[in-house]
C-alpha atoms as a PDB file:
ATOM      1  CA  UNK A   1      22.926   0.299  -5.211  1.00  0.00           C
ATOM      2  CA  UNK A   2      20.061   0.021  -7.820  1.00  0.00           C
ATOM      3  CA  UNK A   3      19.569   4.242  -7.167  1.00  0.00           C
ATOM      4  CA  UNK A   4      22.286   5.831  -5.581  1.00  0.00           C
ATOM      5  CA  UNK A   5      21.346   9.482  -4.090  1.00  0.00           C
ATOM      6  CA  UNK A   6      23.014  11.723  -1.798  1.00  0.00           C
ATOM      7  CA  UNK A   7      22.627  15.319  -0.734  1.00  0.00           C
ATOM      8  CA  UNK A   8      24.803  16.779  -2.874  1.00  0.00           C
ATOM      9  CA  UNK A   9      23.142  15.803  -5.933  1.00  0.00           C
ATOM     10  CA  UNK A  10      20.222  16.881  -4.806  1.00  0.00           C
ATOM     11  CA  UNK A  11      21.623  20.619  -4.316  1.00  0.00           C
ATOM     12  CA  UNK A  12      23.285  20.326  -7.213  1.00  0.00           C
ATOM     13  CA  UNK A  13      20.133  19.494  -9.197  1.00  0.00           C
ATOM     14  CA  UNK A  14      18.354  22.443  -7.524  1.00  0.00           C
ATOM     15  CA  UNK A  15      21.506  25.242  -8.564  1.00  0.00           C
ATOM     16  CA  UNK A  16      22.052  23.966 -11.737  1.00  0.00           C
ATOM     17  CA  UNK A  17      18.835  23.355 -14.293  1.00  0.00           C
ATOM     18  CA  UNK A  18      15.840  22.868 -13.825  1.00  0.00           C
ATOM     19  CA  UNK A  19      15.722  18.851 -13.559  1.00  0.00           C
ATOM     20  CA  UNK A  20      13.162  19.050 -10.406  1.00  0.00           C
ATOM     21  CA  UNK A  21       9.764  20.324 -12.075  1.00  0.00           C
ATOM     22  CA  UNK A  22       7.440  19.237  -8.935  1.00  0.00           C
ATOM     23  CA  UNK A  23       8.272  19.497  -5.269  1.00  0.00           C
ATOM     24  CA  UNK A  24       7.216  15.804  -5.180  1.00  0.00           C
ATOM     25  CA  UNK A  25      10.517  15.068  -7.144  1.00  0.00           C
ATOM     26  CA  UNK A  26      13.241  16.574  -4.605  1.00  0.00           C
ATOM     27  CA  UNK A  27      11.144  15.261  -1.515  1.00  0.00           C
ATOM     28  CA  UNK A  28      11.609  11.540  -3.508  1.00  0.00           C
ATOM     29  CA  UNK A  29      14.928  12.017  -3.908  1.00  0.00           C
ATOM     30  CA  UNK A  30      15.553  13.157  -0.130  1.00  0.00           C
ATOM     31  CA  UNK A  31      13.575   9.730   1.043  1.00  0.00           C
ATOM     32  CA  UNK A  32      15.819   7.696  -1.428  1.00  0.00           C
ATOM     33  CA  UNK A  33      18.631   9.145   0.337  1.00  0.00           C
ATOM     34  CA  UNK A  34      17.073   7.925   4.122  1.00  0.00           C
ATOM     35  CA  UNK A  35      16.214   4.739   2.261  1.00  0.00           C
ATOM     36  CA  UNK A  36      19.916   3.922   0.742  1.00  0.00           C
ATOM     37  CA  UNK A  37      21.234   5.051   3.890  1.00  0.00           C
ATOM     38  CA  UNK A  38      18.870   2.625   6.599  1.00  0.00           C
ATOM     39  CA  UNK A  39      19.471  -0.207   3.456  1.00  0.00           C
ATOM     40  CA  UNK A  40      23.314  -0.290   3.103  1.00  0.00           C
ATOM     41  CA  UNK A  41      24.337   0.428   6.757  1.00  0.00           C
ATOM     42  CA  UNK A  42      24.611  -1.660   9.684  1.00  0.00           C
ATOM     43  CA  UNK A  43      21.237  -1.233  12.270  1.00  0.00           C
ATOM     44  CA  UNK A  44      24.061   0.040  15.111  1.00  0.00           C
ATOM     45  CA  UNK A  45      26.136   2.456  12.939  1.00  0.00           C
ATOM     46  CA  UNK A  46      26.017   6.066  13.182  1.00  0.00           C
ATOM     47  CA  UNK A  47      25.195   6.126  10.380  1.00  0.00           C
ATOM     48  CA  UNK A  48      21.777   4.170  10.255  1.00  0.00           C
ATOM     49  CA  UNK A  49      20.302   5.784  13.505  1.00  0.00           C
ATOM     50  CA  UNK A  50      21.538   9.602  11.662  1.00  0.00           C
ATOM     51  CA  UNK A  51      19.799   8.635   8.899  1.00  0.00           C
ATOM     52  CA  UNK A  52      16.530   7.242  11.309  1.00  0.00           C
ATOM     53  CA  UNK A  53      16.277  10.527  12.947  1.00  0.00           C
ATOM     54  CA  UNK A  54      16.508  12.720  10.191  1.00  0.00           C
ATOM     55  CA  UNK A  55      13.795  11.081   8.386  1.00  0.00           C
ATOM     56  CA  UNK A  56      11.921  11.351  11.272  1.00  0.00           C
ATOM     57  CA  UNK A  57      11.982  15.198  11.695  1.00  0.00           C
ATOM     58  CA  UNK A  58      12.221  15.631   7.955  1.00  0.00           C
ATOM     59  CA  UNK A  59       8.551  14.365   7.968  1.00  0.00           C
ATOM     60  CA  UNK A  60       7.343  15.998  11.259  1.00  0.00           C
ATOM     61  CA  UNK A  61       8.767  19.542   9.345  1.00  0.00           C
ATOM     62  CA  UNK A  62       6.987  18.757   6.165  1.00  0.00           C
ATOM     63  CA  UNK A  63       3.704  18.112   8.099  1.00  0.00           C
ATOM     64  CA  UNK A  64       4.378  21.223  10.418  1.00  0.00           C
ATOM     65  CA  UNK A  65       4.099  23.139   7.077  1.00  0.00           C
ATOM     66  CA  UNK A  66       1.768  21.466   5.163  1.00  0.00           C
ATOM     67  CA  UNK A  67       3.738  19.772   2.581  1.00  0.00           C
ATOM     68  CA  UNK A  68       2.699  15.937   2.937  1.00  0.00           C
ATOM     69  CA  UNK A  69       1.145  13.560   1.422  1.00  0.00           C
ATOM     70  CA  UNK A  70       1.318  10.330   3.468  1.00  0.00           C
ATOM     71  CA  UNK A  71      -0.095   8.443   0.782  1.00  0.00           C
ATOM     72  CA  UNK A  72       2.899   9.760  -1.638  1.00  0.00           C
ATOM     73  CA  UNK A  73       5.595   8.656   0.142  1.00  0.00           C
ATOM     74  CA  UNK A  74       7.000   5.327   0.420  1.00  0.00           C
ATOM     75  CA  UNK A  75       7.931   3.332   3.428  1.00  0.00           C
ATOM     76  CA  UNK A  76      10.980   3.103   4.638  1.00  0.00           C
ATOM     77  CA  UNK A  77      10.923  -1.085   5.314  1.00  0.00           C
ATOM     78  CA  UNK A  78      11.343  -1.458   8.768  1.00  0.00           C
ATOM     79  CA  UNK A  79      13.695  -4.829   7.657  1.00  0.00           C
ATOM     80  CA  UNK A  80      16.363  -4.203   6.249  1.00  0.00           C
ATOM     81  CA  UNK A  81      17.845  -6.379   3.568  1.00  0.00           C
ATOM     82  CA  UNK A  82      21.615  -7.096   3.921  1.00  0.00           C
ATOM     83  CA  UNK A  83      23.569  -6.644   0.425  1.00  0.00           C
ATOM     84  CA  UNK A  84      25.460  -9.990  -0.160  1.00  0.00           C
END
């Protein structure tokens, strides 16, 4: 994994200093988390479909308040690549 991300990082980033200077740079981080997840699991694994539906009402909230950018964020590819 080229940028390995998970939740906890992210929380501890936000309780510990102040490495996050933009909202832009915790919402990044939270898509890189959806993004490792849909890239390094299997299509049928709980896992992968979790990951699917969170994103999904992650960005329905942040529109719901206001706080996205559609242009900002990147894609989630829709194929996955398989690690080898």
């Amino acid at each position: 994994m080229k940028q390995p991300m998970d939740l906890d990082t992210i929380r501890t980033r936000l309780d510990g200093t102040s490495h996050y200077t933009r909202n832009q740079q915790i919402l990044d981080d939270i898509r890189l988390v959806f993004s490792n997840c849909i890239q390094y699991n299997e299509d049928d694994t709980e896992e992968y479909k979790c990951a699917v539906r969170l994103e999904k009402h992650f960005d329905k909230e942040l529109r719901r308040v206001g706080m996205v950018d559609e242009s900002s964020f990147p894609k989630v590819p829709k194929a996955k690549k398989r690690r080898t």
